[in-house]
N, C-alpha and C. Protein backbone atom coordinates (compact mmCIF):
# COMPACT_ATOMS: atom_id res chain seq x y z
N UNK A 1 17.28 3.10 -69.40
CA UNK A 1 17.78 1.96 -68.63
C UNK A 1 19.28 1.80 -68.82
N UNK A 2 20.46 1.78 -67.69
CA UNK A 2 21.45 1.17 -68.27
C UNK A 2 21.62 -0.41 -67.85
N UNK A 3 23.08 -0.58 -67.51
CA UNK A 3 23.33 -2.14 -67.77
C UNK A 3 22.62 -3.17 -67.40
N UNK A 4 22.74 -3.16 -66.24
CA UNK A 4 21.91 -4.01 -65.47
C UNK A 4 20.29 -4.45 -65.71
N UNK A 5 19.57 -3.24 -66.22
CA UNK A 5 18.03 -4.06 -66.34
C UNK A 5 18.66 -4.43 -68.04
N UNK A 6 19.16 -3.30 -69.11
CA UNK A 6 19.60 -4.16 -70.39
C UNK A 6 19.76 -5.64 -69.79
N UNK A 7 20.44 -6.06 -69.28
CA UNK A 7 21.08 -7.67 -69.17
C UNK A 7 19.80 -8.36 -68.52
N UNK A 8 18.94 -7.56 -67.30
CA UNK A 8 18.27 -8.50 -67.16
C UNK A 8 17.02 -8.72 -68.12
N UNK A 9 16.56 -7.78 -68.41
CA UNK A 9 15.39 -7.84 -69.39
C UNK A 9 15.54 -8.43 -71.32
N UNK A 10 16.81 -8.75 -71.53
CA UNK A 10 17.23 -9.49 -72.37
C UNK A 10 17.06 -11.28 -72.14
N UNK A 11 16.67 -11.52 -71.02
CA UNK A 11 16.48 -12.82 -70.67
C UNK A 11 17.81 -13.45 -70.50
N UNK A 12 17.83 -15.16 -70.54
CA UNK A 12 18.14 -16.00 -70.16
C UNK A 12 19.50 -16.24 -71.52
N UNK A 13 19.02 -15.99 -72.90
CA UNK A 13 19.69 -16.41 -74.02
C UNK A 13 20.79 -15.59 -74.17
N UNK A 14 22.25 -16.12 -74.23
CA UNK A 14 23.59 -15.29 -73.76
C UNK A 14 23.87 -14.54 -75.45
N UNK A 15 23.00 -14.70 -76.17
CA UNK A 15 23.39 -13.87 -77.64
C UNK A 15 22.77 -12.56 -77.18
N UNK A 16 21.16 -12.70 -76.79
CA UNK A 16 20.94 -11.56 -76.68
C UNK A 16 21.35 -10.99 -75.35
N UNK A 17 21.96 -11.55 -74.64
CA UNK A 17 22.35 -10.46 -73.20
C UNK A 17 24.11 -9.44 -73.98
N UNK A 18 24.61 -10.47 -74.44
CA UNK A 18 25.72 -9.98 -75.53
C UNK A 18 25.16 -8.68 -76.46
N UNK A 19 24.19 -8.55 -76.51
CA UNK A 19 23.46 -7.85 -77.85
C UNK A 19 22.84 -6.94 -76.91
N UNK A 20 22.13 -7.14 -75.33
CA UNK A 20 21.68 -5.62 -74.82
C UNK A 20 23.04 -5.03 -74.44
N UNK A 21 24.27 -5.36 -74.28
CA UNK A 21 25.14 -4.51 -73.75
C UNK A 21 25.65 -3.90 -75.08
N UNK A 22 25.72 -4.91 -76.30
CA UNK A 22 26.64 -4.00 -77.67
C UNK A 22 25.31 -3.08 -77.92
N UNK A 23 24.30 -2.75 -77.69
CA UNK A 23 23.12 -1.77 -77.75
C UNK A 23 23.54 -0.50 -77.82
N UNK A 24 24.83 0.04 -76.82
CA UNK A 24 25.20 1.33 -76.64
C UNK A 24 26.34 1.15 -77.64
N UNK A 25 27.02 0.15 -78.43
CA UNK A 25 28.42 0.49 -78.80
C UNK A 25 28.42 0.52 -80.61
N UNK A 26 27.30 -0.19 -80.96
CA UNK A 26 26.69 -0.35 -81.90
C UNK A 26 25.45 0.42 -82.77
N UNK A 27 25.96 1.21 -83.91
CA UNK A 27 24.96 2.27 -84.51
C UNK A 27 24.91 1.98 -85.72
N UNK A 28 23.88 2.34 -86.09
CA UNK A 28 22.95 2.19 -87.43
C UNK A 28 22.59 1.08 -87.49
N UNK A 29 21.86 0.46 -88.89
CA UNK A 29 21.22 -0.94 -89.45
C UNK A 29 22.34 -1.24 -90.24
N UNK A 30 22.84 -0.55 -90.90
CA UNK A 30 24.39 -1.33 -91.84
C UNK A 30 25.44 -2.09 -90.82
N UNK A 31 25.59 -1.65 -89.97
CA UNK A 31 26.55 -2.17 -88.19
C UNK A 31 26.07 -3.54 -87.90
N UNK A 32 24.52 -3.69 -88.24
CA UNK A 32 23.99 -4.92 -87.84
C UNK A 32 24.39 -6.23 -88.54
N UNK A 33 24.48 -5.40 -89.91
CA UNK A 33 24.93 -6.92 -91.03
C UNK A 33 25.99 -7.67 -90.28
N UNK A 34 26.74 -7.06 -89.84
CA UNK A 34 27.86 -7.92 -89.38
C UNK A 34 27.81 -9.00 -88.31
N UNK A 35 27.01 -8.64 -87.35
CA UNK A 35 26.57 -9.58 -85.79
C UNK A 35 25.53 -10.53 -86.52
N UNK A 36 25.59 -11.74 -85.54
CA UNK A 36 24.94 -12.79 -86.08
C UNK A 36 23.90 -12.64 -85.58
N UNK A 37 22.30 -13.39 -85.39
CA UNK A 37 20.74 -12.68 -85.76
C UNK A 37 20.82 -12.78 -84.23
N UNK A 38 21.18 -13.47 -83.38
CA UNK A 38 20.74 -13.57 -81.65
C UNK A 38 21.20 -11.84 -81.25
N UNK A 39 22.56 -11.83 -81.77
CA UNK A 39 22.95 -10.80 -81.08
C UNK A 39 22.17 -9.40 -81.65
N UNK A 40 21.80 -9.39 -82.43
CA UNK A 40 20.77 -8.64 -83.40
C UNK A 40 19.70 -8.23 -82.96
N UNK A 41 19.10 -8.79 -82.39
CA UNK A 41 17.89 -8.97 -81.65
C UNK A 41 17.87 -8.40 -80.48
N UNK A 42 19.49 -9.01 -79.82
CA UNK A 42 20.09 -8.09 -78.47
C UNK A 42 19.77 -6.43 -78.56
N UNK A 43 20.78 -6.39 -79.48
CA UNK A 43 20.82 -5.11 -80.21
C UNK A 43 19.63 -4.42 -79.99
N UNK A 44 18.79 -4.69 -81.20
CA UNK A 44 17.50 -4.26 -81.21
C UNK A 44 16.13 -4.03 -80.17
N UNK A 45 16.49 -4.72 -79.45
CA UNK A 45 15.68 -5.08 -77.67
C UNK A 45 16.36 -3.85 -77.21
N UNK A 46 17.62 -4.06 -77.04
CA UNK A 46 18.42 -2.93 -76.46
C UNK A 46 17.49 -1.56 -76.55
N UNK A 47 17.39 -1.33 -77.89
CA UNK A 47 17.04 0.14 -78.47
C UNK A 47 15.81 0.60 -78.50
N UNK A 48 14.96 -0.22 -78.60
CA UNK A 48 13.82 -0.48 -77.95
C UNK A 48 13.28 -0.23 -76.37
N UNK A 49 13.88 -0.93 -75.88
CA UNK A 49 13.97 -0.59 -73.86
C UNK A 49 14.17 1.42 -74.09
N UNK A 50 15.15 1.43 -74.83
CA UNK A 50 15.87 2.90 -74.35
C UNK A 50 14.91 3.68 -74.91
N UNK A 51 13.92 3.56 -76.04
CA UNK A 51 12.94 4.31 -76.45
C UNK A 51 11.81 3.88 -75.66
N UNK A 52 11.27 2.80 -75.41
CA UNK A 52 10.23 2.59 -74.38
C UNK A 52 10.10 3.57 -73.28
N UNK A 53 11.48 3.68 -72.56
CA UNK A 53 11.99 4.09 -71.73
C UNK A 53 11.65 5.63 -71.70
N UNK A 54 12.21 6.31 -72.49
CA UNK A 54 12.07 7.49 -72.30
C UNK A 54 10.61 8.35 -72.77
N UNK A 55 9.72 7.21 -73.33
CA UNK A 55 8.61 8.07 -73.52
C UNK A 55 7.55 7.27 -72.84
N UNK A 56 8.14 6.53 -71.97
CA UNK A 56 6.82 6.71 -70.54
C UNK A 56 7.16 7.33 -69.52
N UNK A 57 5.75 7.72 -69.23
CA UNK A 57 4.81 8.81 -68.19
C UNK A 57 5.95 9.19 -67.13
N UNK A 58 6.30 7.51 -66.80
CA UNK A 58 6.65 8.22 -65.33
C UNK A 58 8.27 8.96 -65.25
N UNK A 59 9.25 8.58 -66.65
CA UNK A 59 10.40 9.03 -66.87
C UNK A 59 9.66 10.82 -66.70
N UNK A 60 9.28 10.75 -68.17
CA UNK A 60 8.86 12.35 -68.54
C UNK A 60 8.56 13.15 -67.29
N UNK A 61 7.34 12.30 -66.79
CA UNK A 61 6.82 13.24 -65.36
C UNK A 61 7.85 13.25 -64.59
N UNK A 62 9.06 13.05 -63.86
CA UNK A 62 10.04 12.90 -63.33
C UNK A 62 10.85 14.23 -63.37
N UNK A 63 11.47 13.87 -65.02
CA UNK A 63 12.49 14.82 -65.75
C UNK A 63 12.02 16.22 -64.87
N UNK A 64 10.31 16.24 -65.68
CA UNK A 64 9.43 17.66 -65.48
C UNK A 64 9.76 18.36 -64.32
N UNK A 65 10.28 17.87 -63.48
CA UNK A 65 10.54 18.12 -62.15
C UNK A 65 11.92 18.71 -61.65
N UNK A 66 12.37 18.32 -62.33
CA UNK A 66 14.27 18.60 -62.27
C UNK A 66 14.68 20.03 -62.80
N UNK A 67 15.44 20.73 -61.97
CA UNK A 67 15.32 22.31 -62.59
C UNK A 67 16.92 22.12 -63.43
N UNK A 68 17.75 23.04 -64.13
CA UNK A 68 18.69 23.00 -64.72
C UNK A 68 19.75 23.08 -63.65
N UNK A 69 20.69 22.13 -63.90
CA UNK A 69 21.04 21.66 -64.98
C UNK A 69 21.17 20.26 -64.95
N UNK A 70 19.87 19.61 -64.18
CA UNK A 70 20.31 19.17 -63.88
C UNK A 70 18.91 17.97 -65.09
N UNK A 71 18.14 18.89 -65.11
CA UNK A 71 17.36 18.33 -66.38
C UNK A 71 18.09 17.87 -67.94
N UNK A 72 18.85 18.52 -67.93
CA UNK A 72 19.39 18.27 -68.67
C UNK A 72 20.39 16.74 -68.96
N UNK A 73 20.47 16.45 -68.24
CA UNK A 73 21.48 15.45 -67.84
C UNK A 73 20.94 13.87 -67.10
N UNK A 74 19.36 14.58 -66.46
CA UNK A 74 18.36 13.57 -65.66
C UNK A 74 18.12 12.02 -66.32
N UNK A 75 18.30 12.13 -67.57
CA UNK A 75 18.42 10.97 -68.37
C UNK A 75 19.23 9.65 -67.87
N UNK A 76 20.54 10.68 -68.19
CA UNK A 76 21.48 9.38 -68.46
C UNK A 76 21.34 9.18 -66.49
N UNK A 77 21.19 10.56 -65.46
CA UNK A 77 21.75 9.90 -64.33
C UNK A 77 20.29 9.36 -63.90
N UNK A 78 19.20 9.20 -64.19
CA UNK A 78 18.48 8.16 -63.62
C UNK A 78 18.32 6.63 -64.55
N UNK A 79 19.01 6.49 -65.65
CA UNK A 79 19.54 5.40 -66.37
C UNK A 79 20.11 4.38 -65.04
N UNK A 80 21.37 5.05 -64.03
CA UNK A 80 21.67 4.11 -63.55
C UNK A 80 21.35 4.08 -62.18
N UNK A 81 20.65 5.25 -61.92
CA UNK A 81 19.67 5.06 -60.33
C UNK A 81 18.86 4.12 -60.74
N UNK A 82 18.14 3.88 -62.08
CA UNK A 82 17.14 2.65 -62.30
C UNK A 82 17.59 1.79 -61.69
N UNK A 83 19.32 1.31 -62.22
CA UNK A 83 19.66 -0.22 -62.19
C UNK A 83 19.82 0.01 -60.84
N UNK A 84 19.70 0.86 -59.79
CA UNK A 84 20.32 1.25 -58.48
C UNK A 84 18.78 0.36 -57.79
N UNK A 85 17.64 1.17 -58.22
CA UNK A 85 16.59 0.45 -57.68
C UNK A 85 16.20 -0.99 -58.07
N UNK A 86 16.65 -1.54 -59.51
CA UNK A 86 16.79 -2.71 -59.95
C UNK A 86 16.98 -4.09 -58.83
N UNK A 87 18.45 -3.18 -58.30
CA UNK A 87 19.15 -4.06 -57.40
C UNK A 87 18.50 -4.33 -56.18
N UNK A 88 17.72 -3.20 -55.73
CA UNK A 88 17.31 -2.75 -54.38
C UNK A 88 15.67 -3.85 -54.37
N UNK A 89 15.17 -4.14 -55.53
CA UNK A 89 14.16 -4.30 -55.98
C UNK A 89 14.35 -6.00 -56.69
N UNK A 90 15.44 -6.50 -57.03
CA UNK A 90 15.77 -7.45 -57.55
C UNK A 90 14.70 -8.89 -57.14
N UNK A 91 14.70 -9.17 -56.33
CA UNK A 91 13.92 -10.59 -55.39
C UNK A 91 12.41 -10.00 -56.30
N UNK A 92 12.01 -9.09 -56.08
CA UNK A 92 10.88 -8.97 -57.52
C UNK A 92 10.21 -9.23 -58.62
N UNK A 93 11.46 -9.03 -59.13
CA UNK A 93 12.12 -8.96 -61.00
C UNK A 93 12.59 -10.30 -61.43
N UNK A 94 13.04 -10.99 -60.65
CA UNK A 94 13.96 -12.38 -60.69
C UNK A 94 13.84 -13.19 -59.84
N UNK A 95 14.22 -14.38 -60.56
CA UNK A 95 13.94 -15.46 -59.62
C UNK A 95 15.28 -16.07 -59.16
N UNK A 96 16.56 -15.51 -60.18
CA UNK A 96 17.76 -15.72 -59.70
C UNK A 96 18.43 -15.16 -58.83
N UNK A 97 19.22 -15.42 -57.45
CA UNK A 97 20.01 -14.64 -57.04
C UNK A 97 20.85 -13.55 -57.76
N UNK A 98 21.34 -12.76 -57.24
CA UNK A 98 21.89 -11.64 -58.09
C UNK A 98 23.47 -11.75 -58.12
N UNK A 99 24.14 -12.46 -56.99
CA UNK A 99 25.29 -13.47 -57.37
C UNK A 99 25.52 -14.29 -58.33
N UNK A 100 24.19 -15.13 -58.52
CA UNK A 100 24.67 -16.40 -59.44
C UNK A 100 24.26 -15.38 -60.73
N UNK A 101 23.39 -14.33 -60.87
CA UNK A 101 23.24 -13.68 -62.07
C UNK A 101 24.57 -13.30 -62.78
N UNK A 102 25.31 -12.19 -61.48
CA UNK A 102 26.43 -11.49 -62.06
C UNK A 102 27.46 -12.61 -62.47
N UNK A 103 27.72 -13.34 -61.86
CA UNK A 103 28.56 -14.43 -62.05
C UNK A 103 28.34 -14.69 -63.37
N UNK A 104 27.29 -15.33 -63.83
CA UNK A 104 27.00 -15.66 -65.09
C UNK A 104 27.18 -14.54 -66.45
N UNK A 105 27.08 -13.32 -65.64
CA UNK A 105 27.54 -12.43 -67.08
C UNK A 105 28.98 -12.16 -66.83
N UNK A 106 29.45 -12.06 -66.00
CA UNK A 106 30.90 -12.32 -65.67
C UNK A 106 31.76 -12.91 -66.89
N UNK A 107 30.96 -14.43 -66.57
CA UNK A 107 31.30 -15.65 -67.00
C UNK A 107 31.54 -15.29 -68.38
N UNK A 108 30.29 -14.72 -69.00
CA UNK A 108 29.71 -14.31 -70.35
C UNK A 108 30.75 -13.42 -70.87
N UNK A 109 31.12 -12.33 -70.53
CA UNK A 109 31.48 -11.51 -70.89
C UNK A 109 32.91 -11.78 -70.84
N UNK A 110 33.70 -12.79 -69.99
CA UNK A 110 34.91 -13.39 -70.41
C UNK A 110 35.20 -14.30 -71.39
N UNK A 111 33.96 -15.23 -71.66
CA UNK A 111 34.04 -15.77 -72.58
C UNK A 111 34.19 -15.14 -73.97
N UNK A 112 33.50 -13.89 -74.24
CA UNK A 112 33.33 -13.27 -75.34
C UNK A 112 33.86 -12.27 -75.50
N UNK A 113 35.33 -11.62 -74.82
CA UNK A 113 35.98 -10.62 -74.62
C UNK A 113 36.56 -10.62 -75.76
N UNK A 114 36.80 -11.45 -76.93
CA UNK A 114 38.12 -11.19 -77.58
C UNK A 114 36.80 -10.23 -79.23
N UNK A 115 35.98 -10.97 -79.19
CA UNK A 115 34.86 -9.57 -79.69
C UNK A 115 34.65 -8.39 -79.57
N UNK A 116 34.16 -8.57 -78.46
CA UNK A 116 33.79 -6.95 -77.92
C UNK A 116 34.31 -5.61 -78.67
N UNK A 117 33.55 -5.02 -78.93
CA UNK A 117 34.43 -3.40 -79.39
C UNK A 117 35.35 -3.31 -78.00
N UNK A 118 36.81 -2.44 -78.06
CA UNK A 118 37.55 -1.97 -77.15
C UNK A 118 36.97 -1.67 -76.07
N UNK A 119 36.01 -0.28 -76.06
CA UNK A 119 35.92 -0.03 -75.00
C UNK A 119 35.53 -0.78 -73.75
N UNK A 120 34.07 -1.92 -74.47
CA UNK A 120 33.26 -2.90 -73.81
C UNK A 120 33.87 -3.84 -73.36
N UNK A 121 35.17 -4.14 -74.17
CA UNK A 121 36.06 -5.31 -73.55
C UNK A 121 36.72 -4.97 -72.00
N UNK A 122 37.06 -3.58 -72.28
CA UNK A 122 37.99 -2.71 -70.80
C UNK A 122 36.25 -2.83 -70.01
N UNK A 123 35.36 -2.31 -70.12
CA UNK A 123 34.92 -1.88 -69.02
C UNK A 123 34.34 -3.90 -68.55
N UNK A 124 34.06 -4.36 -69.19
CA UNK A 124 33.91 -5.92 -68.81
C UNK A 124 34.54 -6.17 -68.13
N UNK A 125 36.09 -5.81 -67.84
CA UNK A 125 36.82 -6.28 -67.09
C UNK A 125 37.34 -5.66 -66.02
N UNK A 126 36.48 -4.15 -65.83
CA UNK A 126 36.87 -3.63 -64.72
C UNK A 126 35.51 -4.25 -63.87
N UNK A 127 34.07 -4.34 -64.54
CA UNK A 127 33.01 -4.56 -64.46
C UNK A 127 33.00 -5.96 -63.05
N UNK A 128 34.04 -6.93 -64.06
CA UNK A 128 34.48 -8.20 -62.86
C UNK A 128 34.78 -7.93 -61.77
N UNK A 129 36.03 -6.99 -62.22
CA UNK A 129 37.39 -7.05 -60.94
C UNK A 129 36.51 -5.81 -60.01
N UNK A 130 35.34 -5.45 -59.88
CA UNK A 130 35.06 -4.44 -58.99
C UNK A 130 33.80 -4.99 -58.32
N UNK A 131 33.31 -6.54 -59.23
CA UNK A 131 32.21 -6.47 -58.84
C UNK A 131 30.95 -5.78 -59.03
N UNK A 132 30.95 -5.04 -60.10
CA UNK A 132 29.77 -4.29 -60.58
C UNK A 132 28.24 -4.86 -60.17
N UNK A 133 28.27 -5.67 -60.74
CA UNK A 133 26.48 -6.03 -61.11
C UNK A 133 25.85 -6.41 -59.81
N UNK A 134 26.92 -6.62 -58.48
CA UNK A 134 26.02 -6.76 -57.66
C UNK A 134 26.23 -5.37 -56.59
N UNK A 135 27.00 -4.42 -57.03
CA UNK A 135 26.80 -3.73 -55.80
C UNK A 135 25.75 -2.54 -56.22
N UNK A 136 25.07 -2.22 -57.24
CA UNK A 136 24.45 -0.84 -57.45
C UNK A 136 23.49 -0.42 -56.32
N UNK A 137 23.41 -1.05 -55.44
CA UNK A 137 22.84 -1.16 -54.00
C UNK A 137 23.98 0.07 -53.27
N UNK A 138 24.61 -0.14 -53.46
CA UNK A 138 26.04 0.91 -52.84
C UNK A 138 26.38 2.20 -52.97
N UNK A 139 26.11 3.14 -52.44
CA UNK A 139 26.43 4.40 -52.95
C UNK A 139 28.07 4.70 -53.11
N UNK A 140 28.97 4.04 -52.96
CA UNK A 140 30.02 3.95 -53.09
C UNK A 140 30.29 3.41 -54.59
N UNK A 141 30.02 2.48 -55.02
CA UNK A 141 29.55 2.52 -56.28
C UNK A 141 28.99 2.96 -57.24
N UNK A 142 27.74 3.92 -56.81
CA UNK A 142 27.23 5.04 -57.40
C UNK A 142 28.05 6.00 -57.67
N UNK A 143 28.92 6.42 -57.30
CA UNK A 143 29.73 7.61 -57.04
C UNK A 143 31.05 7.30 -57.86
N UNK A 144 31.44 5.99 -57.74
CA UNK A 144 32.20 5.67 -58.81
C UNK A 144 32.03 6.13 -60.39
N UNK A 145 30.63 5.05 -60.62
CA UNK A 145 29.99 5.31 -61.93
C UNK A 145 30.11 6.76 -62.19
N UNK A 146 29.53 7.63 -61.97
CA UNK A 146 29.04 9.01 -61.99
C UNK A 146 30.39 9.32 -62.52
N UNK A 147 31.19 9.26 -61.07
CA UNK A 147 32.76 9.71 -62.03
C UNK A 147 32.91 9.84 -63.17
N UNK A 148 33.10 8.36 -63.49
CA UNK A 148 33.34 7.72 -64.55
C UNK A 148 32.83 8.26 -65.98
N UNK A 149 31.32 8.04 -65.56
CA UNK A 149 30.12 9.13 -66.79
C UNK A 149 31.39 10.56 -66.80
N UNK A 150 31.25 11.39 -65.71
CA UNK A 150 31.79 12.46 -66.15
C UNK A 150 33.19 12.60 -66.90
N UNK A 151 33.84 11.83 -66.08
CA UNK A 151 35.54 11.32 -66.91
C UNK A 151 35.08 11.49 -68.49
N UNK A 152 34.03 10.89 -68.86
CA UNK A 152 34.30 10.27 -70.59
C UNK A 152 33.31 11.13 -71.12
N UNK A 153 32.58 11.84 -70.17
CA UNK A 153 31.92 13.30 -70.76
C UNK A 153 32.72 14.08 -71.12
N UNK A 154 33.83 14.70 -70.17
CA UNK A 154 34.75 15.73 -70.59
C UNK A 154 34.40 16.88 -70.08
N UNK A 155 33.25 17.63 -70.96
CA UNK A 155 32.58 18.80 -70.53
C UNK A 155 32.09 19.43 -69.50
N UNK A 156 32.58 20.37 -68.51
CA UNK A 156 31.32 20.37 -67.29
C UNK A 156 29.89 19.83 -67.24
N UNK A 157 29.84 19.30 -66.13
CA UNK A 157 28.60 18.93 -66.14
C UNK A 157 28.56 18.22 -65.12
N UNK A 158 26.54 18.24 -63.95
CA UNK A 158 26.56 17.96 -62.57
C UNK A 158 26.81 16.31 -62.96
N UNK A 159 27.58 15.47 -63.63
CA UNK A 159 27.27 14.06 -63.75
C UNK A 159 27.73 13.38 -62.94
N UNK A 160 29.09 13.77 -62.29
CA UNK A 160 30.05 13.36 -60.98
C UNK A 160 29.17 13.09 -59.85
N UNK A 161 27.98 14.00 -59.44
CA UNK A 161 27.67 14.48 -58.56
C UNK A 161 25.69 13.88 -58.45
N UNK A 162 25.98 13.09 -59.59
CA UNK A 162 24.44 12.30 -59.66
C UNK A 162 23.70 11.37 -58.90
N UNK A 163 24.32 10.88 -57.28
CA UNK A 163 23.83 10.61 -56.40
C UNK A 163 22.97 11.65 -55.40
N UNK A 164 23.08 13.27 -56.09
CA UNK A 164 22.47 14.19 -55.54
C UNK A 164 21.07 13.91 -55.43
N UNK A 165 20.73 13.31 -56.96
CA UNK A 165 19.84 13.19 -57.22
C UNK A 165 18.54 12.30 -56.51
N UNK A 166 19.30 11.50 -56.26
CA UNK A 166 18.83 10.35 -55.32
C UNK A 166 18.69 10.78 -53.80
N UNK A 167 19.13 11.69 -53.24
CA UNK A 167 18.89 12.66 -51.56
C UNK A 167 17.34 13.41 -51.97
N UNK A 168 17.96 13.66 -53.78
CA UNK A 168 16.35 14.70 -53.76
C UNK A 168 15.25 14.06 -54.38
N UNK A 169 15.42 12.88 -54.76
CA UNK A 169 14.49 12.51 -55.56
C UNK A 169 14.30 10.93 -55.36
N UNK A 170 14.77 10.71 -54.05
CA UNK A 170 14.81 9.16 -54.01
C UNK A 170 13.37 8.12 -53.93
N UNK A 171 12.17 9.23 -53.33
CA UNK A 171 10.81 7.91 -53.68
C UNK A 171 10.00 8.08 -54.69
N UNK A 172 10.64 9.51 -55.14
CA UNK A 172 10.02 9.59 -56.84
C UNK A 172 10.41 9.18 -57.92
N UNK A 173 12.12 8.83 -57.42
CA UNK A 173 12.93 7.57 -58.55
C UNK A 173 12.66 6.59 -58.39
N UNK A 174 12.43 6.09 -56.79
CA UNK A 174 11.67 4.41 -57.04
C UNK A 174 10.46 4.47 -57.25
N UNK A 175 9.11 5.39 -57.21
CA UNK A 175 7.73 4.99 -57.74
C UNK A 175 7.93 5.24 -59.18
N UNK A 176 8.99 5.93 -60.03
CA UNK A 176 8.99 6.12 -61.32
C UNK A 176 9.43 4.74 -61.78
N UNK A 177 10.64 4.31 -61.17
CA UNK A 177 10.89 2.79 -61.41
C UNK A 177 9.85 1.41 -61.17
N UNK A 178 9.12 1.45 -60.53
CA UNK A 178 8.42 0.50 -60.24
C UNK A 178 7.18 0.69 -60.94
N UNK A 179 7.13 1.69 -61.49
CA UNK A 179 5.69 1.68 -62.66
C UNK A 179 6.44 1.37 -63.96
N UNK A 180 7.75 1.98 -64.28
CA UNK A 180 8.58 1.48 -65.81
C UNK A 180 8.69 0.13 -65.74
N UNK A 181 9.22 -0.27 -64.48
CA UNK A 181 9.70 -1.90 -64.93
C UNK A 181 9.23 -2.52 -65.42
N UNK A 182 7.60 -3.28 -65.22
CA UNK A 182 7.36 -4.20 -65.26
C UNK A 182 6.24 -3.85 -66.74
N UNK A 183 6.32 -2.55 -67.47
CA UNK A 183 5.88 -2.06 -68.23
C UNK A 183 7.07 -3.02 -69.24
N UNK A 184 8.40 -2.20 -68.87
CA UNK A 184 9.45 -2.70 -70.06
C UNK A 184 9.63 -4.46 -69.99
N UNK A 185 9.77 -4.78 -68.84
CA UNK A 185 9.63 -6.60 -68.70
C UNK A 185 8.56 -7.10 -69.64
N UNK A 186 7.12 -6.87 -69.56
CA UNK A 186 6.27 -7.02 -70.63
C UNK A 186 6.60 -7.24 -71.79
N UNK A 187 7.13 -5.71 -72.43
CA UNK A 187 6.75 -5.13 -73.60
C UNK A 187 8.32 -6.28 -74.46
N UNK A 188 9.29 -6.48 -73.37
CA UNK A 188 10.56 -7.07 -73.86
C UNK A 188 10.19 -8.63 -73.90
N UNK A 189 9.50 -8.97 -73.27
CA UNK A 189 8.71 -10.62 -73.37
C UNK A 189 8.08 -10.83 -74.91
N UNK A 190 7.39 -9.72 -74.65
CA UNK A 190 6.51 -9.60 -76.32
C UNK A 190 7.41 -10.30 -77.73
N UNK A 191 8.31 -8.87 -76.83
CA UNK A 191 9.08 -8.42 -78.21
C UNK A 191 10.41 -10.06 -78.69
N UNK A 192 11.11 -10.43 -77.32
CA UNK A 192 11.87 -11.96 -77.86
C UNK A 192 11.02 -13.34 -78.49
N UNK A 193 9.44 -12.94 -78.17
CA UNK A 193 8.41 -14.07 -78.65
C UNK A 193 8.34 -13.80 -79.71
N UNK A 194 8.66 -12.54 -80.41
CA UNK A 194 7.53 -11.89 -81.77
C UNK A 194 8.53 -12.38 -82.78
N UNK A 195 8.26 -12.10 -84.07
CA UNK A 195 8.75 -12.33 -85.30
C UNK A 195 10.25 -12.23 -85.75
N UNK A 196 11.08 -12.86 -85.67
CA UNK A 196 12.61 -12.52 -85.94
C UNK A 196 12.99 -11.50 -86.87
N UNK A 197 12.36 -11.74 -87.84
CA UNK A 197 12.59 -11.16 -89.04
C UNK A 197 11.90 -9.92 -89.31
N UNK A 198 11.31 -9.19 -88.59
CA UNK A 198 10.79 -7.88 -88.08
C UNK A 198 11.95 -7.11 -87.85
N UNK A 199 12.12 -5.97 -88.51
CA UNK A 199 13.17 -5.11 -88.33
C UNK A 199 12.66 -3.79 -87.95
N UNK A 200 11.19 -3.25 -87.96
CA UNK A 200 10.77 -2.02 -87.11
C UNK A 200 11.18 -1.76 -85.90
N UNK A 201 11.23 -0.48 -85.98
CA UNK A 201 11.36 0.04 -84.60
C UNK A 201 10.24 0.99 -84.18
N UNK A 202 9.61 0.46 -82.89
CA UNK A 202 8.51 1.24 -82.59
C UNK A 202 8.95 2.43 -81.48
């Protein structure tokens, strides 16, 4: 999963929506001492989704399908075709508009900029000024991202070019999405009800 279901499937509470985005910037359990327990939890939800994620059926059966090289890479670029169908799929998933949503992490994420690790602070604020969270509906936006992935990859690799994926694989990325979602919505309900002080990872 990237940003977008992180933020939405973190719920309503702005520690942990703070805590599914530091999910990617944030490593190990010693890293954790430092963030206070909401964002912790973020964190931990975070890492959780991304393991949920990759070991159900319909990811795996998906991948299975993808020849090189592009298997290789199928991960991260259906990470943000998810949030692509997220968007497409949103009135679903939510009961909020997806304006007043982005707005609100907008909001969030200006408020809490002077935190942020570096990088998260820059992309927060390109995140605003471009309008992110509501266009993943856009293949113009898609194509951005992808860039972008590849920019900070470095290495060759088809990542630029990961809207391909979506010409070849576009109703097998949304029936793969629409059987994950509401699997991970569940399992992330569970998991903000359950025990605070639980530090496993399943």
């Amino acid at each position: 999963m990237n940003h977008l279901a992180h933020l939405l499937l973190a719920g309503p509470d702005p520690d942990h929506r703070l805590g599914a985005l530091l999910g990617d910037h944030v490593k190990g359990r010693e890293s954790l001492m430092e963030l206070r327990p909401r964002l912790v939890r973020g964190v931990r939800l975070h890492r959780k989704i991304d393991l949920w994620s990759d070991r159900h059926l319909a990811v795996t059966r998906l991948l299975a399908q993808m020849q090189p090289p592009w298997r290789r890479y199928g991960g991260i670029i259906l990470d943000v075709l998810f949030d692509h169908m997220l968007d497409r799929h949103w009135a679903v998933f939510s009961n909020q508009p997806i304006n007043e949503f982005a707005a609100e992490v907008d909001a969030l994420l200006a408020r809490h900029r002077f935190e942020l690790p570096t990088r998260l602070a820059r992309f927060s604020i390109w995140a605003a000024r471009v309008g992110l969270w509501r266009r993943f509906s856009e293949r113009a936006m898609l194509d951005d991202i992808f860039q972008r992935l590849q920019t900070r990859h470095g290495r060759p690799s088809p990542l630029a070019e990961g809207t391909l994926l979506l010409d070849r694989f576009g109703p097998e990325i949304e029936q793969a999405f629409l059987e994950l979602f509401p699997y991970l919505d569940a399992r992330a309900r569970l998991f903000l009800e359950s025990d605070p002080q639980s530090l496993a990872v399943d």
